[in-house]
C-alpha atoms as a PDB file:
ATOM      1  CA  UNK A   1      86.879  72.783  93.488  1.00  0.00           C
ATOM      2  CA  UNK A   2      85.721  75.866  95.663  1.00  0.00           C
ATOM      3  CA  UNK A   3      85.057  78.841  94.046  1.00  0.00           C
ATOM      4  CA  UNK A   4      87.228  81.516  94.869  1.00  0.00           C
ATOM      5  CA  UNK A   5      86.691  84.184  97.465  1.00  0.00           C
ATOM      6  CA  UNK A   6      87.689  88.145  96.763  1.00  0.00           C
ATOM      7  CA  UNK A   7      87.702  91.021  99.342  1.00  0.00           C
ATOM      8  CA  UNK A   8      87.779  94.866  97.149  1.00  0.00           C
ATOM      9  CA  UNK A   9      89.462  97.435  98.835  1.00  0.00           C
ATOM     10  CA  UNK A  10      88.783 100.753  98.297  1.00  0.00           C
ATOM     11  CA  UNK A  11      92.058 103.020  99.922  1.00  0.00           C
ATOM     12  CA  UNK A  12      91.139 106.732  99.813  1.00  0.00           C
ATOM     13  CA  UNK A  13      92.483 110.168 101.448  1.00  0.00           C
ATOM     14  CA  UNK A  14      90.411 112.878 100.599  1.00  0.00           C
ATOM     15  CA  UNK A  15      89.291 112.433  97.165  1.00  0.00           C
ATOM     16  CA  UNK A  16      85.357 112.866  97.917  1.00  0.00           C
ATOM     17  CA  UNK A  17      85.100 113.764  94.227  1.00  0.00           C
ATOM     18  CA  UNK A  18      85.925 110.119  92.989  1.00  0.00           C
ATOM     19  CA  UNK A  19      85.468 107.589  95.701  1.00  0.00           C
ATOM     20  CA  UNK A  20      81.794 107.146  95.265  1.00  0.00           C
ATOM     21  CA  UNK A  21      82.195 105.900  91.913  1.00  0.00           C
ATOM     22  CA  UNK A  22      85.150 103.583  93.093  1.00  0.00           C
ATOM     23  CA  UNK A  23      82.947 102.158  96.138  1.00  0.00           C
ATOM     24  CA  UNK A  24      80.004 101.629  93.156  1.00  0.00           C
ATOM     25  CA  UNK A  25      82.629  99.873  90.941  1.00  0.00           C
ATOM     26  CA  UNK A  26      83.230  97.624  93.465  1.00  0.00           C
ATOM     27  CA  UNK A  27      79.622  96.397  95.095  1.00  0.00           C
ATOM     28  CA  UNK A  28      78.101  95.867  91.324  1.00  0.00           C
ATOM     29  CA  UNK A  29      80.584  93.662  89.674  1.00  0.00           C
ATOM     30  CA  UNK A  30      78.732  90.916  87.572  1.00  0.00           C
ATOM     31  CA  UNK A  31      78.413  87.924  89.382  1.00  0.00           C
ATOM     32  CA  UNK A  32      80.152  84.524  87.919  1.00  0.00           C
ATOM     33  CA  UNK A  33      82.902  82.075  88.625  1.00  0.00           C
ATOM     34  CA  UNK A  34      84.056  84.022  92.409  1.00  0.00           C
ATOM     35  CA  UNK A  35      82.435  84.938  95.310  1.00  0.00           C
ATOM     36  CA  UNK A  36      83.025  88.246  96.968  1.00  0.00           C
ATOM     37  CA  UNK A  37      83.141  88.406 100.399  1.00  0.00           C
ATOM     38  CA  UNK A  38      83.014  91.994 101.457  1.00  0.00           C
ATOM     39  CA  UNK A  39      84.248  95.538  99.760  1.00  0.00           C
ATOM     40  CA  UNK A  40      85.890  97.630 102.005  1.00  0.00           C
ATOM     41  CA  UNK A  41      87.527 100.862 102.334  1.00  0.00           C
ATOM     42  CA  UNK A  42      90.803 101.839 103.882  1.00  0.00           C
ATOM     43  CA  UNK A  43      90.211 105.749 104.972  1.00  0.00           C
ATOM     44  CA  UNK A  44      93.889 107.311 105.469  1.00  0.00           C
ATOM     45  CA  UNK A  45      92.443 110.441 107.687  1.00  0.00           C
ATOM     46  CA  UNK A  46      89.967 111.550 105.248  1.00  0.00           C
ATOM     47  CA  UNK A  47      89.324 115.322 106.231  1.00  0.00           C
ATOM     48  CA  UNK A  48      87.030 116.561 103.177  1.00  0.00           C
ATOM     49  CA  UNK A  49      83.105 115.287 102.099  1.00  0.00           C
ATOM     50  CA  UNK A  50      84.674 111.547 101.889  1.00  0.00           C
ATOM     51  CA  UNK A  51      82.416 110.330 105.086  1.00  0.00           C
ATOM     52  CA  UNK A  52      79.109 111.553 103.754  1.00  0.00           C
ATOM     53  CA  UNK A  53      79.893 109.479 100.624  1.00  0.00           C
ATOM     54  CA  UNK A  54      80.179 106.466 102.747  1.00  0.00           C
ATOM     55  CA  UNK A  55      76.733 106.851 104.292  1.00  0.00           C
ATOM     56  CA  UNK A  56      75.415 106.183 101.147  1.00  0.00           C
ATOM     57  CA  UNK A  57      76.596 102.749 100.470  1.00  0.00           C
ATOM     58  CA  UNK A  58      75.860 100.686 103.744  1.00  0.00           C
ATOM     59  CA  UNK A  59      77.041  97.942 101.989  1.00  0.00           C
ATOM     60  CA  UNK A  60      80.817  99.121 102.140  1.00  0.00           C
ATOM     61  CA  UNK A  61      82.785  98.383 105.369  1.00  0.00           C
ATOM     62  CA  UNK A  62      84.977 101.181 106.170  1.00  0.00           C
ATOM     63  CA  UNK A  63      87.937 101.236 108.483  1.00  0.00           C
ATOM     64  CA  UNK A  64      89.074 104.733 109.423  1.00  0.00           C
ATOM     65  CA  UNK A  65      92.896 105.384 110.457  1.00  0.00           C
ATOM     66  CA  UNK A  66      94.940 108.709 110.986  1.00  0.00           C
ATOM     67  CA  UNK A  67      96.152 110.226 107.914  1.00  0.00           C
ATOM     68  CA  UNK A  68      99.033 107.642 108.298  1.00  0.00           C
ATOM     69  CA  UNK A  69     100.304 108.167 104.110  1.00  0.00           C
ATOM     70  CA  UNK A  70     100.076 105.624 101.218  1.00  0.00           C
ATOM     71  CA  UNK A  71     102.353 103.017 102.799  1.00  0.00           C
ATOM     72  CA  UNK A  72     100.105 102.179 106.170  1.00  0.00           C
ATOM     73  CA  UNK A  73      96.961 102.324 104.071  1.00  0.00           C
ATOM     74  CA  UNK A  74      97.990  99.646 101.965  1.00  0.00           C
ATOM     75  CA  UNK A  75      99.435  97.345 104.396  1.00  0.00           C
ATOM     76  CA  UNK A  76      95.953  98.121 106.197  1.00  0.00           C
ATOM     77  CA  UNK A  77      94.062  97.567 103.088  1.00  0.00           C
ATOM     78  CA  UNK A  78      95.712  94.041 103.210  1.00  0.00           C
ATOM     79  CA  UNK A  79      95.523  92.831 106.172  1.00  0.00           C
ATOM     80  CA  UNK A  80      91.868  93.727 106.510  1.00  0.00           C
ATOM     81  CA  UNK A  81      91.291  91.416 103.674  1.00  0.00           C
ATOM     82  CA  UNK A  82      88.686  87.945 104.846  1.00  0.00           C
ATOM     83  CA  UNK A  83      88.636  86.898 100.953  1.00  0.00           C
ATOM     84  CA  UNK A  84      91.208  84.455  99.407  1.00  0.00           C
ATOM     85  CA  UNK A  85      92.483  87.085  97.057  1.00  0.00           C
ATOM     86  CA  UNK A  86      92.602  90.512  97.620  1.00  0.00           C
ATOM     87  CA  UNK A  87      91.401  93.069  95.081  1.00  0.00           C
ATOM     88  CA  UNK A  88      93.180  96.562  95.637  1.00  0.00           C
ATOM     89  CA  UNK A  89      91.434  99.954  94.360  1.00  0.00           C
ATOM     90  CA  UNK A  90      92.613 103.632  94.819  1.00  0.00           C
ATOM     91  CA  UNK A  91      89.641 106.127  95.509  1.00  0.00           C
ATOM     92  CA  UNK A  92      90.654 107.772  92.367  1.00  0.00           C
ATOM     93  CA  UNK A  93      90.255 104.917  89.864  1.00  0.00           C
ATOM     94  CA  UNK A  94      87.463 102.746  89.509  1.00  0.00           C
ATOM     95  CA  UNK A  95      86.459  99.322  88.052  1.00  0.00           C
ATOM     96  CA  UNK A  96      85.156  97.706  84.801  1.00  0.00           C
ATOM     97  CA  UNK A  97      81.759  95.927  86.041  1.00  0.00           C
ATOM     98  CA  UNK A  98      83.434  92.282  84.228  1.00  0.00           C
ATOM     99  CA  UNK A  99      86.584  92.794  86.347  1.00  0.00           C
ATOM    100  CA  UNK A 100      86.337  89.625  89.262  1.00  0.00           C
ATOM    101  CA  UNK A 101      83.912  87.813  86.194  1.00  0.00           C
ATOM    102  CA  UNK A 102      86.776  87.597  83.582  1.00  0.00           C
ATOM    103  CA  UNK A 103      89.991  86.628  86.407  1.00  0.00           C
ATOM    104  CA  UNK A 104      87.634  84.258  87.555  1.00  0.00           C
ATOM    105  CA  UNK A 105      89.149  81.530  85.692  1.00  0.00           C
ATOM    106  CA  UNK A 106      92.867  82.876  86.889  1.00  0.00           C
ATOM    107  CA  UNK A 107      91.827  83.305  90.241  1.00  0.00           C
ATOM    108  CA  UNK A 108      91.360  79.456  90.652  1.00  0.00           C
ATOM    109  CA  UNK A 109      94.342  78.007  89.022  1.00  0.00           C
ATOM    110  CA  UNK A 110      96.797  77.267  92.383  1.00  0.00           C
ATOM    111  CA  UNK A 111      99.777  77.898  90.931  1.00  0.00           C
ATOM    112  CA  UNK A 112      98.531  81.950  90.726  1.00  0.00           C
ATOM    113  CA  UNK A 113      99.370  84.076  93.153  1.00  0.00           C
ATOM    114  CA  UNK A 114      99.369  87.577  92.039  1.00  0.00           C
ATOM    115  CA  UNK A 115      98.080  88.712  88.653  1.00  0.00           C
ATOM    116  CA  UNK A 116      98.177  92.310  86.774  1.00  0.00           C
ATOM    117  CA  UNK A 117      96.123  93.536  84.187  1.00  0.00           C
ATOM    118  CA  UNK A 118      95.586  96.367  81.927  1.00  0.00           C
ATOM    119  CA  UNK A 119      93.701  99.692  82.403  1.00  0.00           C
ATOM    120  CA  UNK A 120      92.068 102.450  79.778  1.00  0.00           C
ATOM    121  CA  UNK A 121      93.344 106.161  81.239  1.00  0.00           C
ATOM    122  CA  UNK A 122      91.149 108.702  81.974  1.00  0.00           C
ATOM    123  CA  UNK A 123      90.807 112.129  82.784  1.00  0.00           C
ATOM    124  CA  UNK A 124      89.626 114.144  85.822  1.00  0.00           C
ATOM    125  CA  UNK A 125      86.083 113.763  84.284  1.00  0.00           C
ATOM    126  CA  UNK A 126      86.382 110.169  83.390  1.00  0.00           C
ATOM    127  CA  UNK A 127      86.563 110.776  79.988  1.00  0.00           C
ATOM    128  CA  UNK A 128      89.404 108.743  77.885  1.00  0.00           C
ATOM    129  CA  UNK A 129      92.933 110.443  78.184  1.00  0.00           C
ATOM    130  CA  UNK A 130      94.838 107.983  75.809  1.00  0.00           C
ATOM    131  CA  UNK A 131      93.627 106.062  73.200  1.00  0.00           C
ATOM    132  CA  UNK A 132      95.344 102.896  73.808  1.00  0.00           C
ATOM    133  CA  UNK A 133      95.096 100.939  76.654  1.00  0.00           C
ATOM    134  CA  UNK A 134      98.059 100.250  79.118  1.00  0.00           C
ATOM    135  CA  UNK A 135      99.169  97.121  80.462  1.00  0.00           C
ATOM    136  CA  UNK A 136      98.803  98.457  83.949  1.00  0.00           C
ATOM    137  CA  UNK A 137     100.951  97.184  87.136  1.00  0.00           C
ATOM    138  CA  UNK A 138      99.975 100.051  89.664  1.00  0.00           C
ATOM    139  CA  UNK A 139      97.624  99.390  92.906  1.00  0.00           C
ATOM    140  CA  UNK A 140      94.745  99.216  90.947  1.00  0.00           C
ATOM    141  CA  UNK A 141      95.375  96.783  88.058  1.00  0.00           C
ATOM    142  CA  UNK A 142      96.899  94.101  90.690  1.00  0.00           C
ATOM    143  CA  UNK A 143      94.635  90.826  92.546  1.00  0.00           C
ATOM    144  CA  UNK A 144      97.011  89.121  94.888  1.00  0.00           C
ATOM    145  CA  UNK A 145      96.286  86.129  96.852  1.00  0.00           C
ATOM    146  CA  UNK A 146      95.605  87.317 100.472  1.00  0.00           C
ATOM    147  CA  UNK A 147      97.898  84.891 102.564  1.00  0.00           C
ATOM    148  CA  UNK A 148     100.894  85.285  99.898  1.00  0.00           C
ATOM    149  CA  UNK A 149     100.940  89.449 100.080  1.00  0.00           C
ATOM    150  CA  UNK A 150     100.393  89.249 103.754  1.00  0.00           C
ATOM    151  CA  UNK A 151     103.751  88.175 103.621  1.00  0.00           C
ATOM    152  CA  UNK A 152     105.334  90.654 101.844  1.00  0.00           C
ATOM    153  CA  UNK A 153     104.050  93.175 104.609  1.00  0.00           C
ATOM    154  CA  UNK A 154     104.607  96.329 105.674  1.00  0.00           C
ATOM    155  CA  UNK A 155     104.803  97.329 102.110  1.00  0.00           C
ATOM    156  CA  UNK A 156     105.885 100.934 101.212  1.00  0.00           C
ATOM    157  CA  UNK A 157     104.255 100.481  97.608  1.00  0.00           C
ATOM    158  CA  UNK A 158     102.262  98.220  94.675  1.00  0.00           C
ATOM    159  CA  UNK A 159     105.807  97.078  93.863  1.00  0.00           C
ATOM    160  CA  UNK A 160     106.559  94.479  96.893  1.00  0.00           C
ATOM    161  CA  UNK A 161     103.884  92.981  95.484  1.00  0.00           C
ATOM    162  CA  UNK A 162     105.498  92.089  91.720  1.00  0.00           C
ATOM    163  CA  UNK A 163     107.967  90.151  93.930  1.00  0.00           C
ATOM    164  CA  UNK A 164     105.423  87.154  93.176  1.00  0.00           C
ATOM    165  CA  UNK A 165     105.137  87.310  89.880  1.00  0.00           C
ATOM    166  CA  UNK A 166     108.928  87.935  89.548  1.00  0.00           C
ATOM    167  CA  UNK A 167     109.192  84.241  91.235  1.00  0.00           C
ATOM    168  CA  UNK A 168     107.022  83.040  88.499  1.00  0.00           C
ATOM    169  CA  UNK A 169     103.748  82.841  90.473  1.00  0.00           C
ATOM    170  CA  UNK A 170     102.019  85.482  88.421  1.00  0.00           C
ATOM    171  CA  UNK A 171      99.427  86.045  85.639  1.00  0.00           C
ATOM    172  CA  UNK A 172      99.074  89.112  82.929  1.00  0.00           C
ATOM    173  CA  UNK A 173      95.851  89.864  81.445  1.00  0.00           C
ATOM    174  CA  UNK A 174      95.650  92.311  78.488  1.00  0.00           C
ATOM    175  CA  UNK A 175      91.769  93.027  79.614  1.00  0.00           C
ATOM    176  CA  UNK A 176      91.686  96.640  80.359  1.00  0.00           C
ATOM    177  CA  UNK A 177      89.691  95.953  83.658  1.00  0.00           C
ATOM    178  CA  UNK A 178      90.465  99.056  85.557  1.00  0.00           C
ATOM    179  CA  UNK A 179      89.587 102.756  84.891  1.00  0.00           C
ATOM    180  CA  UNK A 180      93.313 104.721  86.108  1.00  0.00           C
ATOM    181  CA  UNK A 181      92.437 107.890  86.314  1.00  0.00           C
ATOM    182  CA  UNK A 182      95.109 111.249  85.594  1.00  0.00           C
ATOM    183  CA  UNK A 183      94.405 114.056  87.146  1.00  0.00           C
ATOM    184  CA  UNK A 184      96.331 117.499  89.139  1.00  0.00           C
ATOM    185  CA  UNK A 185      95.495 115.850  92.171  1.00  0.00           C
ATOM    186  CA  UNK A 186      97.340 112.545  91.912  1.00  0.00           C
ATOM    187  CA  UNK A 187      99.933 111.170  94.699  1.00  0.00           C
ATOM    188  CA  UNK A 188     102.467 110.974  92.663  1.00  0.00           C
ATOM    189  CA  UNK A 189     105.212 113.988  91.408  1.00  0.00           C
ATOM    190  CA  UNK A 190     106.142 112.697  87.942  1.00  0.00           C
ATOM    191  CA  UNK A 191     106.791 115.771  86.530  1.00  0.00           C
ATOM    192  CA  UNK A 192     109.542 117.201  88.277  1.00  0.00           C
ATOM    193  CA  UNK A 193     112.925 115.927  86.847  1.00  0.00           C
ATOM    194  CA  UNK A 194     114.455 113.630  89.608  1.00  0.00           C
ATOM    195  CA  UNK A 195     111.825 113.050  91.983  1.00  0.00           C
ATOM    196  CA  UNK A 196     109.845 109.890  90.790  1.00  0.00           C
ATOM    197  CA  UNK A 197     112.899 108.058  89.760  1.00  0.00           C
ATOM    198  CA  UNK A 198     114.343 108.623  93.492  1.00  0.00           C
ATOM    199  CA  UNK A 199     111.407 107.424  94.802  1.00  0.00           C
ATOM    200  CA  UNK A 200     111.397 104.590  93.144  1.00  0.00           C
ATOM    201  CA  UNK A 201     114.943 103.808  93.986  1.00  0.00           C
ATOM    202  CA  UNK A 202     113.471 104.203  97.781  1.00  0.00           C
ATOM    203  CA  UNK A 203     111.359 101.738  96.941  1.00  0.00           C
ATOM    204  CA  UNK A 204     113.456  99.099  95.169  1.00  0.00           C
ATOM    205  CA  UNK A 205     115.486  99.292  98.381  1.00  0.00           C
ATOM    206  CA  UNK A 206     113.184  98.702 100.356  1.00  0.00           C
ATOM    207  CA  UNK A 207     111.506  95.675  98.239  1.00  0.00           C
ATOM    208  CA  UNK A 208     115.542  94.348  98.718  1.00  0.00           C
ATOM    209  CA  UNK A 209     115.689  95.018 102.156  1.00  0.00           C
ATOM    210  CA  UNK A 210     112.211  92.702 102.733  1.00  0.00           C
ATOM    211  CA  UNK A 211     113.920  90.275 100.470  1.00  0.00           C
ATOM    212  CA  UNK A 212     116.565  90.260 102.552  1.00  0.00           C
ATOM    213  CA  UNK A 213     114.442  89.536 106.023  1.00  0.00           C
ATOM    214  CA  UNK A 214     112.540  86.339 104.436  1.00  0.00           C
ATOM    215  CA  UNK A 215     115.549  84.582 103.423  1.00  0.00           C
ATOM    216  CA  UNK A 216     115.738  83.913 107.022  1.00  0.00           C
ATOM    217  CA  UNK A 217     112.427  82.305 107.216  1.00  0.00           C
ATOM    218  CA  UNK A 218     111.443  81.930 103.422  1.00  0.00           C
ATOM    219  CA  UNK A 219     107.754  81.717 103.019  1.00  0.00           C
ATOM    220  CA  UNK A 220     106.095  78.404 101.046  1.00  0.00           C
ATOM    221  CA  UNK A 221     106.053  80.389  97.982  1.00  0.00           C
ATOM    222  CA  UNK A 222     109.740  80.903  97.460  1.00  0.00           C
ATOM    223  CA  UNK A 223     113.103  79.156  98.076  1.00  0.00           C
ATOM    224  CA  UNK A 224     115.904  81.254  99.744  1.00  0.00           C
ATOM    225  CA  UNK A 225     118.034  80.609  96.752  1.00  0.00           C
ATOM    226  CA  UNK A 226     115.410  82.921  94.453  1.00  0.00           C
ATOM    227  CA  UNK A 227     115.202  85.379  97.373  1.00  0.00           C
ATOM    228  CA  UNK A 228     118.851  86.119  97.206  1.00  0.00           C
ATOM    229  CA  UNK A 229     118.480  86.096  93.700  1.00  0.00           C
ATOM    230  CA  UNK A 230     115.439  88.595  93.467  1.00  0.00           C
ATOM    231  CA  UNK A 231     117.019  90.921  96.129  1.00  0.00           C
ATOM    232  CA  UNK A 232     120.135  91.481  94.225  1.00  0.00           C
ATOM    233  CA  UNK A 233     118.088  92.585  91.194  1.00  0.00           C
ATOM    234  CA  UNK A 234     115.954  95.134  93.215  1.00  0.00           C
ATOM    235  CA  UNK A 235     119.480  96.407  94.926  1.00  0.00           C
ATOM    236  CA  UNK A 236     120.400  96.540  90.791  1.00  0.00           C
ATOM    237  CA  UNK A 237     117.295  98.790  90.600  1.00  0.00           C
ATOM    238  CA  UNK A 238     117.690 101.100  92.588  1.00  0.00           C
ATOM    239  CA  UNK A 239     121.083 101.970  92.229  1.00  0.00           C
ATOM    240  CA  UNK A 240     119.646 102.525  88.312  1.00  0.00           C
ATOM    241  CA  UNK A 241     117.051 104.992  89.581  1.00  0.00           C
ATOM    242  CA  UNK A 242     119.028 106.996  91.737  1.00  0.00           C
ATOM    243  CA  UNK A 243     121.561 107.278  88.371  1.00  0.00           C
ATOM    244  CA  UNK A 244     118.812 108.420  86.078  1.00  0.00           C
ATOM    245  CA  UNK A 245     117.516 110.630  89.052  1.00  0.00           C
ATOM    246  CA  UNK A 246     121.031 112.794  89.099  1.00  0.00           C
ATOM    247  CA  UNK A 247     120.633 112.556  85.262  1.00  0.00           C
ATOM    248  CA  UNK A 248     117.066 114.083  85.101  1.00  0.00           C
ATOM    249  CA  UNK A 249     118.277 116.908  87.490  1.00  0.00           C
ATOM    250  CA  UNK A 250     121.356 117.941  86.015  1.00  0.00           C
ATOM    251  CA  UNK A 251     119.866 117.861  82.474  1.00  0.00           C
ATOM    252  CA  UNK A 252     116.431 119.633  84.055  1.00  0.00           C
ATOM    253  CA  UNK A 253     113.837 117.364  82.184  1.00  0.00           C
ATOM    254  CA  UNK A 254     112.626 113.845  82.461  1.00  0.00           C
ATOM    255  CA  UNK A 255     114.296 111.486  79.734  1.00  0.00           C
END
């Protein structure tokens, strides 16, 4: 049996602060049971310090594109995959040295096509924010194989990629492998009431309207039957997110 091959990718708009440590993460995992082919790192139109951190680790390929948003870097960071699985890392987070080491054994069962993991939270320092760990499930606690999330592309987030694990070709790991960090700066608005829950109804209907498009040539992974299936339930999703997004807003907090 071959041993497996990962690509890392690093996906990073202007957070010079952390992306050093995320590129470092990635080069000096321990060696065993994988082989990784390259790390590389998606730059979404980078405009601060990040290009002076890249000079320092020759080792890193880096592939520079307009500041496109989220969505175009990771269907970049993808497709610019050579390894058979495809190890995704925001700038922002970084990971546990044992991360490709202990889904070694996961990464080489067949049947496995995406698998998720947990993560410790940190701070803006790097310093714990929670003491328990969390069972992760955003961009940086997910390993997909390469040809099955190529697939799923363009992707507008993480969550087109669940869609193989929701067809029963995934793995969960309680090893908290990834360092998620919290911090003012993050992508994400999840404080004000309304606007996280719409985007993620955006999202689900999007995931649905992929869906939708492979029934018509399913890939080897799925039958059109599940598709249909699976589509429907993301439809169900988001019309559940846009209801607890008018709830958030008229009641002026999150739930």
């Amino acid at each position: 049996m071959s041993v497996p091959s990962v690509t890392i990718v690093v996906i990073n708009h202007d957070y010079e602060r952390y992306v050093g440590e995320a590129i470092r993460s990635a080069i000096t995992q321990e060696p065993g049971g994988y082989r990784l082919t390259d790390v590389v790192v998606v730059d979404d139109g980078s405009t601060d310090g990040s290009e002076y951190v890249y000079a320092t680790f020759p080792a890193a390929r880096v592939v520079r594109q307009p500041h496109l948003g989220f969505p175009t870097a990771l269907t970049r960071a993808v497709t610019e995959a050579s390894g058979e699985w495809v190890a995704l890392c925001d700038a922002d987070d970084a990971f546990e040295p044992h991360k490709l080491r202990t889904l070694a054994p996961v990464l080489a069962r067949q049947e496995i096509s995406f698998i998720q993991h947990a993560e410790r939270v940190v701070d803006f320092s790097g310093r714990l924010f929670v003491k328990d760990t969390h069972p992760g499930g955003a961009t940086s606690t997910l390993v997909m194989r390469t040809a099955h999330a190529r697939d799923l592309l363009p992707v507008t987030n993480e969550l087109f990629f669940h869609v193989l694990a929701d067809l029963g070709r995934g793995a969960v790991l309680n090893d908290p492998l990834t360092r998620y960090r919290v911090h003012a700066g993050s992508m994400t608005d999840r404080i004000t009431p309304g606007v996280f829950a719409e985007y993620m109804a955006h999202v689900c209907d999007d995931v649905a309207a992929r869906l939708d498009a492979l029934t018509s040539s399913p890939p080897a992974w799925a039958q059109v039957a599940e598709l249909d299936r699976l589509r429907n339930t993301y439809r169900d999703r988001a019309a559940t997110y846009r209801a607890d997004a008018i709830k958030q807003i008229e009641r002026g907090v999150l739930r």
